[in-house]
N, C-alpha and C. Protein backbone atom coordinates (compact mmCIF):
# COMPACT_ATOMS: atom_id res chain seq x y z
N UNK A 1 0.84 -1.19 0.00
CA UNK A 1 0.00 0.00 0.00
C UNK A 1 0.88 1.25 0.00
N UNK A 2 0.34 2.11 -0.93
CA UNK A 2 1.28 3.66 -0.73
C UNK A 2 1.14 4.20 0.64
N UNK A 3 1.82 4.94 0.57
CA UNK A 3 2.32 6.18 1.47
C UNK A 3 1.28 6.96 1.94
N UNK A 4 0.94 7.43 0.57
CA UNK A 4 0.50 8.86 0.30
C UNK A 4 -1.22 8.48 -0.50
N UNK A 5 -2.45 8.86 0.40
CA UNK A 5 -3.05 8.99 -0.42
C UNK A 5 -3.39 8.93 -2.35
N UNK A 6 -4.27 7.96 -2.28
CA UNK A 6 -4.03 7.96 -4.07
C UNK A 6 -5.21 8.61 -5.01
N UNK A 7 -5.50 8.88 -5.88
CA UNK A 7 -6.74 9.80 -6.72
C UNK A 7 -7.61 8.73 -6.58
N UNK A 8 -8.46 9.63 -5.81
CA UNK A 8 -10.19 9.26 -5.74
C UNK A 8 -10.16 8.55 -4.53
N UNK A 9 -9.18 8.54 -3.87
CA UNK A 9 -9.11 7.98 -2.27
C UNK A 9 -9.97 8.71 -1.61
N UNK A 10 -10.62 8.41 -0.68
CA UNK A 10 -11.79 9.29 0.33
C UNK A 10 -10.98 10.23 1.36
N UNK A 11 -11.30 11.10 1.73
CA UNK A 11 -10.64 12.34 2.43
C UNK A 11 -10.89 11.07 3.99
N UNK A 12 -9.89 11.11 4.95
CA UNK A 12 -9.77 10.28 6.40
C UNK A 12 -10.01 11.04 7.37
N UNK A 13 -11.26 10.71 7.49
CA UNK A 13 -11.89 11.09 9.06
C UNK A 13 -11.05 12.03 10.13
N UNK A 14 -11.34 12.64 10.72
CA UNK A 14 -10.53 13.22 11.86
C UNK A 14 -11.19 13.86 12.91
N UNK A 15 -10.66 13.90 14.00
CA UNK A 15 -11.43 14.98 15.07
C UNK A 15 -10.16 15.64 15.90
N UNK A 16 -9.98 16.65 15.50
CA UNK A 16 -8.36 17.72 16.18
C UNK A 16 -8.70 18.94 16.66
N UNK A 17 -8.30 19.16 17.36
CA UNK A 17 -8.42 20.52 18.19
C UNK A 17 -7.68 21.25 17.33
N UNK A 18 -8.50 22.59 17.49
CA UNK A 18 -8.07 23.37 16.29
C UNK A 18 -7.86 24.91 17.14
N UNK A 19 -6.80 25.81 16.87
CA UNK A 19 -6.24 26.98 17.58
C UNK A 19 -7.10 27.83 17.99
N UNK A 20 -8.51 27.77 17.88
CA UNK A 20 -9.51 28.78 18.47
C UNK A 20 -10.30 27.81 19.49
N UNK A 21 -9.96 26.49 19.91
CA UNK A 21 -10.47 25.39 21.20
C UNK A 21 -11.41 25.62 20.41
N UNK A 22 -11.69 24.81 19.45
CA UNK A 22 -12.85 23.56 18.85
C UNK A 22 -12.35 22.50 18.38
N UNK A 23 -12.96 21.42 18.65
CA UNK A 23 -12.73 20.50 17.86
C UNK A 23 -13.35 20.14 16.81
N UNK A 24 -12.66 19.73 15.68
CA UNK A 24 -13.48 19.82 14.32
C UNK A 24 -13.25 18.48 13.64
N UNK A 25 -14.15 18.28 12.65
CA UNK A 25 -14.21 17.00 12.35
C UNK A 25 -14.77 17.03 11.03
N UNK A 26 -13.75 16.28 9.73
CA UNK A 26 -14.26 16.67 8.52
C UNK A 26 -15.15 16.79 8.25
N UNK A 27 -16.86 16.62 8.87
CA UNK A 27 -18.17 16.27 8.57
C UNK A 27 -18.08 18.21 8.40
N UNK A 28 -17.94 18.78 9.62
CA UNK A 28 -18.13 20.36 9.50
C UNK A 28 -17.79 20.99 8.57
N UNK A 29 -16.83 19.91 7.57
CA UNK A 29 -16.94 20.85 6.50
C UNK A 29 -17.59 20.08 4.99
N UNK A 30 -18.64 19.61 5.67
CA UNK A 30 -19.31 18.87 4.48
C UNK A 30 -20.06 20.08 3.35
N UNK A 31 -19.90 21.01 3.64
CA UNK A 31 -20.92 22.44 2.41
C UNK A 31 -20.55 22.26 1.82
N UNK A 32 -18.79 22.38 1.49
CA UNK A 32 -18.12 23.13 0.95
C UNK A 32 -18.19 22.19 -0.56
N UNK A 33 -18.00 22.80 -1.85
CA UNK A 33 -18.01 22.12 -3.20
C UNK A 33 -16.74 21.76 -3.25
N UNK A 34 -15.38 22.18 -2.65
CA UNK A 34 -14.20 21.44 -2.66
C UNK A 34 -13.56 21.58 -1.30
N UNK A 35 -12.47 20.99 -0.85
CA UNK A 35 -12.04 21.03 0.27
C UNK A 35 -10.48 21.12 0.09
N UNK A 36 -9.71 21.80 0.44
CA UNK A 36 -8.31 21.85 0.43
C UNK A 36 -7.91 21.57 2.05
N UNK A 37 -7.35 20.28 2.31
CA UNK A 37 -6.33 19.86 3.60
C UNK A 37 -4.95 20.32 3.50
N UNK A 38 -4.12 20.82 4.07
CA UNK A 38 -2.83 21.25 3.60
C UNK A 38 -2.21 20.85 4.76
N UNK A 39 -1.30 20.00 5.20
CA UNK A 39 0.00 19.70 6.29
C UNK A 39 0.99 21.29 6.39
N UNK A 40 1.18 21.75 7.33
CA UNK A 40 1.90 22.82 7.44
C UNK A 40 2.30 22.52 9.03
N UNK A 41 3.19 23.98 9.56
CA UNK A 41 3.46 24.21 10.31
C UNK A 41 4.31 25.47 10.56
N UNK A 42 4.92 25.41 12.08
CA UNK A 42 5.03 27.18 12.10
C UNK A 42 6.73 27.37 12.00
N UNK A 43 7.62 26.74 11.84
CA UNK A 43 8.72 26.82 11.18
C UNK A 43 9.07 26.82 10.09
N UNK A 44 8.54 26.23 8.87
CA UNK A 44 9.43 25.84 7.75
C UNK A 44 9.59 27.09 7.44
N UNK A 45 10.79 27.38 6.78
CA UNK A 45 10.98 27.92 5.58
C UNK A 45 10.21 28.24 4.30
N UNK A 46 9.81 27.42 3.58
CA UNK A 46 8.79 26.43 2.81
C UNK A 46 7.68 27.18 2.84
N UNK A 47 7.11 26.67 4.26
CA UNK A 47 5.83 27.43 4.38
C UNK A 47 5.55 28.77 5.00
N UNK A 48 6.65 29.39 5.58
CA UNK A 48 6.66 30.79 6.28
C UNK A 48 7.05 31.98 4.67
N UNK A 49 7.82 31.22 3.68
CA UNK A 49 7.42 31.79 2.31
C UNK A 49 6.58 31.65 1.37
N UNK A 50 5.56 30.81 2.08
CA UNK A 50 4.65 30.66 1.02
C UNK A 50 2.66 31.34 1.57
N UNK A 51 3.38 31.36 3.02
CA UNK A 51 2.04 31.68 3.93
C UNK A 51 0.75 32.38 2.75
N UNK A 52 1.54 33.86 2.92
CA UNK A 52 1.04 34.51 2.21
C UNK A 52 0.12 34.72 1.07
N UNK A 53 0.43 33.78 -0.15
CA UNK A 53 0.37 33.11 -1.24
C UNK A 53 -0.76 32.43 -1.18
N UNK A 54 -0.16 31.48 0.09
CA UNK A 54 -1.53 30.24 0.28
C UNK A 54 -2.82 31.11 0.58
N UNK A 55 -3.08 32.42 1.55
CA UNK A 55 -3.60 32.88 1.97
C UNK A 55 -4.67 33.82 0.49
N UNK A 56 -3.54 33.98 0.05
CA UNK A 56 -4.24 34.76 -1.51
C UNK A 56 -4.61 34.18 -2.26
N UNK A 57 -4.29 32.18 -2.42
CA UNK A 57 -5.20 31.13 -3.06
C UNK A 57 -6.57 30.95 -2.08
N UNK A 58 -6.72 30.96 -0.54
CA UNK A 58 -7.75 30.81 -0.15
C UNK A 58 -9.04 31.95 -0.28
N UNK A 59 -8.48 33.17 -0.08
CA UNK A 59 -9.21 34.24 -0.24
C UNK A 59 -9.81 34.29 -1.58
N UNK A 60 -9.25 33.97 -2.72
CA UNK A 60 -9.72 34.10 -3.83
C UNK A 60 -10.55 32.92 -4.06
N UNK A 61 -10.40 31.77 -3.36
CA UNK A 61 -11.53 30.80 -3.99
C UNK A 61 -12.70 30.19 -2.70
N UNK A 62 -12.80 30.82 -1.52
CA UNK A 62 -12.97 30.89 -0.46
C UNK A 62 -14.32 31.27 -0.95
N UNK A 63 -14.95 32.52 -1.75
CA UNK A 63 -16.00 33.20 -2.03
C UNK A 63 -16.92 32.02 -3.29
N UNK A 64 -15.83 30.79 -3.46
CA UNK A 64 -16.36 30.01 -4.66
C UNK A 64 -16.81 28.66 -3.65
N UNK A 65 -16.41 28.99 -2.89
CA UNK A 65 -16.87 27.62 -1.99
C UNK A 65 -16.38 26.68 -1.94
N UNK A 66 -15.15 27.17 -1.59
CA UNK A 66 -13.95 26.13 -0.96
C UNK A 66 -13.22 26.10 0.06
N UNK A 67 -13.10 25.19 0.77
CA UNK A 67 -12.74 25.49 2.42
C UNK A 67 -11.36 25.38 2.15
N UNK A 68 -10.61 25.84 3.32
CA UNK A 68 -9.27 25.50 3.67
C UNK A 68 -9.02 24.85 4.73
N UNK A 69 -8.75 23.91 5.23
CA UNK A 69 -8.21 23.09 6.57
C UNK A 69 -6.33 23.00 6.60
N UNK A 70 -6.26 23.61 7.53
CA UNK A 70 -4.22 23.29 7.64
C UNK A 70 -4.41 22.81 8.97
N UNK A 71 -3.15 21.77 8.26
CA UNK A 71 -3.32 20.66 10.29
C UNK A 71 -1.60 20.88 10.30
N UNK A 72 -1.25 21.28 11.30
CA UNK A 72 0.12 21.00 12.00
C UNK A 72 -0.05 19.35 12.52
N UNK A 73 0.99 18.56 12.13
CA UNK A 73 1.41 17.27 12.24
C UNK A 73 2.97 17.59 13.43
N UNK A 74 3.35 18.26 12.77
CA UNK A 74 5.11 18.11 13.16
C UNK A 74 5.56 17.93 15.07
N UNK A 75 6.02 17.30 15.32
CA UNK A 75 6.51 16.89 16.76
C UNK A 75 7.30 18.13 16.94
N UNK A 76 6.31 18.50 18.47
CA UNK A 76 6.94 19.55 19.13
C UNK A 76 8.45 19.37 20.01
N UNK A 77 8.77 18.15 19.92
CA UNK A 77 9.89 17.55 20.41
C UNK A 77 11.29 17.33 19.37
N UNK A 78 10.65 17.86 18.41
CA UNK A 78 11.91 18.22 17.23
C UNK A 78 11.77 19.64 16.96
N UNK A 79 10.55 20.15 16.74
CA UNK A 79 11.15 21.36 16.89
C UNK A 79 9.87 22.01 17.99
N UNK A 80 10.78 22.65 19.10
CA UNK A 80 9.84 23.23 20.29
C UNK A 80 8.33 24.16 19.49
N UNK A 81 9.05 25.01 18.33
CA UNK A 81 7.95 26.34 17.95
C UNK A 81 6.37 25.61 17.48
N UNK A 82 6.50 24.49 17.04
CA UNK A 82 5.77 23.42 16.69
C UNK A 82 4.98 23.45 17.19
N UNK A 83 4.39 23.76 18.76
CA UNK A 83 3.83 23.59 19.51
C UNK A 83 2.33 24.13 19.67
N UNK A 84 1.14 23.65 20.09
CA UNK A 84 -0.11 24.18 19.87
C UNK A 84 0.21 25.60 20.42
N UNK A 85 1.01 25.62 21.77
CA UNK A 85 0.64 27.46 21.60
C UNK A 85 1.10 28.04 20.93
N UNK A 86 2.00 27.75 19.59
CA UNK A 86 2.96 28.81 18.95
C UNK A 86 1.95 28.65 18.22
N UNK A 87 1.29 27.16 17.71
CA UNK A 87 -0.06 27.69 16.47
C UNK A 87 -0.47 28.56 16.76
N UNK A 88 -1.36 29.00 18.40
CA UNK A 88 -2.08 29.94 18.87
C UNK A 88 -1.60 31.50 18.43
N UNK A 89 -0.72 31.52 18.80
CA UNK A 89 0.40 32.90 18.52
C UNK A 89 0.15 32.88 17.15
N UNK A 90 0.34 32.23 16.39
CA UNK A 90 0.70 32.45 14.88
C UNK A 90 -0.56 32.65 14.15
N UNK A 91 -1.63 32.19 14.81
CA UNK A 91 -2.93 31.90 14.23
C UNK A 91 -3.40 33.63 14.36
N UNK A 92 -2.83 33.89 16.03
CA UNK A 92 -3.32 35.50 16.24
C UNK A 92 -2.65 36.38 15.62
N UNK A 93 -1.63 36.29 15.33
CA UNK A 93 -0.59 37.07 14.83
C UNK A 93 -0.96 37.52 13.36
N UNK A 94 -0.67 36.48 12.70
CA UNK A 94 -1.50 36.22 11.12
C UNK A 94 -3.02 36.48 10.94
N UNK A 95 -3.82 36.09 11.25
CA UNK A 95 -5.09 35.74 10.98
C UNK A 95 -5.36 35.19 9.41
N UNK A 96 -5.14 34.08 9.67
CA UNK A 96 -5.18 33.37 8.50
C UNK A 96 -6.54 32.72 8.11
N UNK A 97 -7.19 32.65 6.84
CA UNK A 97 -8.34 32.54 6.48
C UNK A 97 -8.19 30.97 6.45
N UNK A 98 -8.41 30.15 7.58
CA UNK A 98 -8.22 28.78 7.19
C UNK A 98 -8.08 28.19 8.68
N UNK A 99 -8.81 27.33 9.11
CA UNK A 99 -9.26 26.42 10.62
C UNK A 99 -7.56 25.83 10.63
N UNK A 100 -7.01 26.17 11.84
CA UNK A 100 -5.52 25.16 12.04
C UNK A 100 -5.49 24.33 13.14
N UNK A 101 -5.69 23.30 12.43
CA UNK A 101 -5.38 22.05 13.53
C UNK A 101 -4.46 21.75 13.78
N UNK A 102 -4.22 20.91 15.02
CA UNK A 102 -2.77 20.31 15.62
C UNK A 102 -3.33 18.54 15.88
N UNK A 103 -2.25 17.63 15.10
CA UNK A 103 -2.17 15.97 15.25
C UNK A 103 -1.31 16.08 15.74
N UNK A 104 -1.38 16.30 17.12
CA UNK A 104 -0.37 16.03 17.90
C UNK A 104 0.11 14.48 18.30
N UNK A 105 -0.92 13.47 17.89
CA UNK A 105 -0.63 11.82 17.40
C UNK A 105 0.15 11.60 16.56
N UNK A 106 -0.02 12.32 15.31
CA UNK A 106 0.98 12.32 13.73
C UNK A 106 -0.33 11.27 13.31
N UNK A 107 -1.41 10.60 14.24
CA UNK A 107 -2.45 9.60 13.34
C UNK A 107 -2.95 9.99 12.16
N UNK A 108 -3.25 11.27 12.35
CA UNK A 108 -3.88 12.10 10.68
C UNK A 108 -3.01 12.38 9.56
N UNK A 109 -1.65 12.60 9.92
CA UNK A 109 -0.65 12.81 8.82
C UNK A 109 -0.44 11.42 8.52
N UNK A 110 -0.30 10.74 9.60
CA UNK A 110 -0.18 8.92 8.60
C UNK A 110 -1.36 8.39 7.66
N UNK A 111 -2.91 8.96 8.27
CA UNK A 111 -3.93 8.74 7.47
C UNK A 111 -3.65 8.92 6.35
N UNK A 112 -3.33 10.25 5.77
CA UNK A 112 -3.38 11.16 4.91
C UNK A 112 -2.16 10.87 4.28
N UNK A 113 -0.66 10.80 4.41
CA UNK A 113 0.06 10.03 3.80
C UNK A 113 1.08 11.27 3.67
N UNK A 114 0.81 12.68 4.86
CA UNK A 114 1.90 13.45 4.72
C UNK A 114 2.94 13.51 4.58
N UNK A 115 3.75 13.97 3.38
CA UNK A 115 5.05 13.95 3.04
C UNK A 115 6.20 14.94 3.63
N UNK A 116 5.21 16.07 3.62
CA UNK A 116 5.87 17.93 3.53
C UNK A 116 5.15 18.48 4.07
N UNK A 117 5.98 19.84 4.31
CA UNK A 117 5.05 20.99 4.52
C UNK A 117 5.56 22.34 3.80
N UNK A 118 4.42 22.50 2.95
CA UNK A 118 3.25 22.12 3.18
C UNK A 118 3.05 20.70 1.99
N UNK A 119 2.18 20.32 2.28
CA UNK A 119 1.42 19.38 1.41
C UNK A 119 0.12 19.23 1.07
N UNK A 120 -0.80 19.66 -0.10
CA UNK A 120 -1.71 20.10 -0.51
C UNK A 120 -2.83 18.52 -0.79
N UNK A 121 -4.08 18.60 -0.50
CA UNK A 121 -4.64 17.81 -0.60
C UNK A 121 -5.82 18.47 -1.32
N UNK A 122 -6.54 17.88 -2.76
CA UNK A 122 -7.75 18.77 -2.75
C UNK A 122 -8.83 17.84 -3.17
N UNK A 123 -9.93 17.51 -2.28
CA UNK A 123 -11.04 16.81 -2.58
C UNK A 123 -12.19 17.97 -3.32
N UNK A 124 -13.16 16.50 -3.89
CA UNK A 124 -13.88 17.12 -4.45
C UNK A 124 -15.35 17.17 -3.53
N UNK A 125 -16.49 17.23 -4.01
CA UNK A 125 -17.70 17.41 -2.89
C UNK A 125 -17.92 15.91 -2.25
N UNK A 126 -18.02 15.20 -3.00
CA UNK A 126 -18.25 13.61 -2.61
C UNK A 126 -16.98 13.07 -1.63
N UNK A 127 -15.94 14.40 -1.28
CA UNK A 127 -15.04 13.93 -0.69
C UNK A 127 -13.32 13.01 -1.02
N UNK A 128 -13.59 12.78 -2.61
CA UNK A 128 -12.90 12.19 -2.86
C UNK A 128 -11.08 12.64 -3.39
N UNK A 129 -9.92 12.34 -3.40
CA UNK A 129 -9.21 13.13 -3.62
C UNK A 129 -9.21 13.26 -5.22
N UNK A 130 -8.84 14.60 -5.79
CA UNK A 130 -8.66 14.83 -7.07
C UNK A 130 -7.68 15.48 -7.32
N UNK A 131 -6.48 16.00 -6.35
CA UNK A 131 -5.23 16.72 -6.60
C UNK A 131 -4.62 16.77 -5.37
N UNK A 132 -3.27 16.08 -5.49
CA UNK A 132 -2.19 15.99 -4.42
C UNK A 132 -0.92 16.74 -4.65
N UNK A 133 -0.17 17.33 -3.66
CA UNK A 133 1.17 17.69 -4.21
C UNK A 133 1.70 18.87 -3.82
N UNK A 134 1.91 20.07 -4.49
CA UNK A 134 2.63 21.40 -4.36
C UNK A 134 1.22 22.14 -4.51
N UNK A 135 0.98 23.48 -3.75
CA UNK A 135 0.57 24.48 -4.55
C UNK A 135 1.38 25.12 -5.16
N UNK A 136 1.79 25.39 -5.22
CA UNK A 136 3.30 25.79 -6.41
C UNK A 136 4.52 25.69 -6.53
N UNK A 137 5.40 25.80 -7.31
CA UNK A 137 6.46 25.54 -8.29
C UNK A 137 8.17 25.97 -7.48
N UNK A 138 7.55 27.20 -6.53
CA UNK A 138 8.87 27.31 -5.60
C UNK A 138 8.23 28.36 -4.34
N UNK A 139 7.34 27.37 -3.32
CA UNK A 139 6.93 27.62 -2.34
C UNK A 139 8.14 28.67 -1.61
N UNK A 140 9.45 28.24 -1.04
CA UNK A 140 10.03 29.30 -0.40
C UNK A 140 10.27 30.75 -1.06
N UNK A 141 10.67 30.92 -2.21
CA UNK A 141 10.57 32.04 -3.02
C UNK A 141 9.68 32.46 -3.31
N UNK A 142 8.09 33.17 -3.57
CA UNK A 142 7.01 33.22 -3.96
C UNK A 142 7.65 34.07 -5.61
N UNK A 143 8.48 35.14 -5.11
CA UNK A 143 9.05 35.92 -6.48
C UNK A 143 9.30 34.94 -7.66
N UNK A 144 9.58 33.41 -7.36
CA UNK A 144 10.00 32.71 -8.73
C UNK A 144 9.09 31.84 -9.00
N UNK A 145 7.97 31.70 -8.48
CA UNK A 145 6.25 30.93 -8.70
C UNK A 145 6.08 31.02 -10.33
N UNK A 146 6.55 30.43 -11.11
CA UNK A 146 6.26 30.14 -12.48
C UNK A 146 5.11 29.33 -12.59
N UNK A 147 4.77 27.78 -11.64
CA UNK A 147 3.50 27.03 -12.11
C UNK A 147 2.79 27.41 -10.65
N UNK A 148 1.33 27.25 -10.98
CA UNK A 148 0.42 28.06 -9.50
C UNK A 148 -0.08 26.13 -9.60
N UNK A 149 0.07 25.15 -9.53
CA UNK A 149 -0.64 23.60 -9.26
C UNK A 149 -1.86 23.82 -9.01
N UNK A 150 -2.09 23.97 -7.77
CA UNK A 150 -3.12 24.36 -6.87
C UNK A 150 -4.25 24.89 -7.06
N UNK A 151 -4.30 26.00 -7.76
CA UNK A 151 -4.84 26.84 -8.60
C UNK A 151 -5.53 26.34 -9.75
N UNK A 152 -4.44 26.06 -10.70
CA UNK A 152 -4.97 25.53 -11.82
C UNK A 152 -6.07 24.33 -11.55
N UNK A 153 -5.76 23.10 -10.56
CA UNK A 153 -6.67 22.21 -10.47
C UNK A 153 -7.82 22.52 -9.96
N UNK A 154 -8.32 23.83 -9.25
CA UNK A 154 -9.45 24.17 -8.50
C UNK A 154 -10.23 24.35 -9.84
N UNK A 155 -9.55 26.08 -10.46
CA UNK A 155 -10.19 26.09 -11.92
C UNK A 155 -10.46 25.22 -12.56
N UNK A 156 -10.00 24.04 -12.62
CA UNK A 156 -10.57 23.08 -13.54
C UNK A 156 -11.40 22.68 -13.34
N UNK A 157 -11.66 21.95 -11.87
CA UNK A 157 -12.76 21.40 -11.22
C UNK A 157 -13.88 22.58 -11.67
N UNK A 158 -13.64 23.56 -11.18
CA UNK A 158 -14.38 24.56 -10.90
C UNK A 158 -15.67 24.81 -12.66
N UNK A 159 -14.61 24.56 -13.53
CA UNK A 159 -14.99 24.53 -14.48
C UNK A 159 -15.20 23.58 -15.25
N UNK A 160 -15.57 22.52 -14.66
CA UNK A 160 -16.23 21.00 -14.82
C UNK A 160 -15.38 20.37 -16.03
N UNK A 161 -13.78 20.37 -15.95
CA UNK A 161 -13.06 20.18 -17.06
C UNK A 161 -12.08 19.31 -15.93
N UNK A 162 -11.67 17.62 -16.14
CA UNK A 162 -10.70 17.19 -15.60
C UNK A 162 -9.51 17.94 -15.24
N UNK A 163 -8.89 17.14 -14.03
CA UNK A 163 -7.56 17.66 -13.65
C UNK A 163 -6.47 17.38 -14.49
N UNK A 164 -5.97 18.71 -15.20
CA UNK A 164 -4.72 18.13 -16.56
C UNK A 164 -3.63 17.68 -15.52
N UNK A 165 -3.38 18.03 -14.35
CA UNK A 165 -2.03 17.54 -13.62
C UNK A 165 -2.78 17.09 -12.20
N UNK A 166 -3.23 16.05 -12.08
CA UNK A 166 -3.49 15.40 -10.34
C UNK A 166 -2.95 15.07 -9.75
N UNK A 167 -0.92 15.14 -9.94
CA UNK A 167 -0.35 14.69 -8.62
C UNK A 167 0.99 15.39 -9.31
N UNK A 168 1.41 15.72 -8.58
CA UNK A 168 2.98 16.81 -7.97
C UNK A 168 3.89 15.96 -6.83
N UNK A 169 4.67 16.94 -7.08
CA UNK A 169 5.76 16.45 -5.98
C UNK A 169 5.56 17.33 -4.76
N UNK A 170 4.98 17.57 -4.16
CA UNK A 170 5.32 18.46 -2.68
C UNK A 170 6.83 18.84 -2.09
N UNK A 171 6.48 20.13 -2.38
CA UNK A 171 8.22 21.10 -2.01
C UNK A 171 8.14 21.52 -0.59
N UNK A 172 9.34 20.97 -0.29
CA UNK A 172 8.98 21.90 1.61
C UNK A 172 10.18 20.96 2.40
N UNK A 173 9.83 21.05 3.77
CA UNK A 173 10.79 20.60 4.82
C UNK A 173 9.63 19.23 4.93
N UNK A 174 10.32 17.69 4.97
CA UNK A 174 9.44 16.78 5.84
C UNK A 174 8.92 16.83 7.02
N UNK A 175 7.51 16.38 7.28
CA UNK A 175 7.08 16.14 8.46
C UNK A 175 7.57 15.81 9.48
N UNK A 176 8.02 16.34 10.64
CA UNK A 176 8.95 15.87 11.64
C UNK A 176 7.66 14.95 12.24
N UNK A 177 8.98 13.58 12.61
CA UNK A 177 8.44 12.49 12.80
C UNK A 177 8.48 12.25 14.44
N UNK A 178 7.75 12.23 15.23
CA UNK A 178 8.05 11.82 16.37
C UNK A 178 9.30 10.59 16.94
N UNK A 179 10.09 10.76 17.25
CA UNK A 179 11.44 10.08 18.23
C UNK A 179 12.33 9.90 17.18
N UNK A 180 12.35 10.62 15.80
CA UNK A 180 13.12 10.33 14.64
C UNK A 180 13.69 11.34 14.52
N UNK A 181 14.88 11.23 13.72
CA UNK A 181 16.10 12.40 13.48
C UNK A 181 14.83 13.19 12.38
N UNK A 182 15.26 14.40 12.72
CA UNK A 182 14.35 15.52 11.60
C UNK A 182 14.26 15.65 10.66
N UNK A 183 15.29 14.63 9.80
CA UNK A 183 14.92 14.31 8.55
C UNK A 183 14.78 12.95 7.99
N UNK A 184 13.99 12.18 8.95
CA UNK A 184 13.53 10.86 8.52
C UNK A 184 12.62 10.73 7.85
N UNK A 185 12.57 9.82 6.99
CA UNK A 185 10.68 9.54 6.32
C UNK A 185 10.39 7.96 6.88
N UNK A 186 9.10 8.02 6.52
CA UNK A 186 8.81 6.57 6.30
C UNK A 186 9.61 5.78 5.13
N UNK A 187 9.73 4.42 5.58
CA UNK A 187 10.50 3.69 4.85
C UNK A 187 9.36 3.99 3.43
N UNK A 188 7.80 4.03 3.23
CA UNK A 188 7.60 3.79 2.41
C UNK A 188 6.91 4.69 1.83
N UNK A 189 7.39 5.96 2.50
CA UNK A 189 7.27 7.23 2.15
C UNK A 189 8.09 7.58 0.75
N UNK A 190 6.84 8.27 -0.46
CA UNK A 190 7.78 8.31 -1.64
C UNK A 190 7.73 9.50 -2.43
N UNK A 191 8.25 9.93 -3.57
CA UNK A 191 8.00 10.82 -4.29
C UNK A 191 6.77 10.91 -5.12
N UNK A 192 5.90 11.10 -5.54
CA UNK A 192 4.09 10.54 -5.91
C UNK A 192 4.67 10.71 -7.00
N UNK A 193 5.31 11.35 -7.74
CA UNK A 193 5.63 11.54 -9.45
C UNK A 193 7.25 11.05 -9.71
């Protein structure tokens, strides 16, 4: 069995406390016509250059009826900032258009088959996955973003036209693994392309 979630795999259940003390559970976001899950956290590189970006993909398709969910996975025991209260801080600090959860188990990033951060997941209404991978082309730089991934596959959906690209490579720092050196993967953790 893969790693990593495969196309048309069902989005995996969850219930995580999320930085405003709720707990949420994919059903709450059953409205939505697509759903974007994204693995992040409050160190990378990766994703502290791409925040922004991500924030200007949610805002813009947010009004089309698409949710955003970002779950922090990463062990606060590899890196301290990791930690639900730094989400808290960062969540206030930022105000980011998008519910942030903490798997502080890593059970949901193994569900889900997290590679990176970030790592983009995008179901469709029935829940099913239809685009895995990068939202774009050079997450730490936003200045050299030549392909938008992410983007393009919403529009497509959006515009009832298959996904021309449904799986990417996810650019970023790996998921820190609980009791593992900080740059371990799963043995059967892989590149999807």
């Amino acid at each position: 069995m893969a790693f990593t979630l495969q196309l048309s795999d069902k989005a995996p259940d969850f219930k995580l406390p999320a930085t405003d003390g709720i707990l949420y559970k994919l059903s709450d976001f059953k409205s939505s016509k697509l759903l974007v899950v994204f693995f992040t956290c409050n160190h990378c590189p990766y994703v502290i250059g791409s925040d922004e970006d991500t924030r200007a993909i949610a805002d813009k398709y947010i009004p089309h009826g698409v949710e955003f969910v970002a779950i922090n996975s990463n062990s606060a025991n590899t890196y301290q900032e990791d930690d639900y209260d730094h989400m808290v801080d960062r969540m206030e600090e930022y105000d980011f258009p998008w519910v942030y959860l903490h798997d502080e188990t890593q059970e949901i990033a193994k569900a889900y088959g997290a590679l990176r951060t970030p790592h983009f997941y995008l179901f469709d209404e029935a829940r099913k996955l239809i685009y895995t991978g990068r939202a774009v082309d050079n997450p730490k730089d936003i200045s050299k973003v030549q392909v938008r991934d992410l983007e393009r596959a919403i529009d497509e959906y959006l515009a009832g036209k298959p996904i021309s690209v449904p799986l990417t490579n996810p650019i970023g720092c790996n998921v820190k693994w609980d009791g593992k050196d900080k740059h371990w993967m799963p043995v059967d953790a892989c590149d999807l392309i």
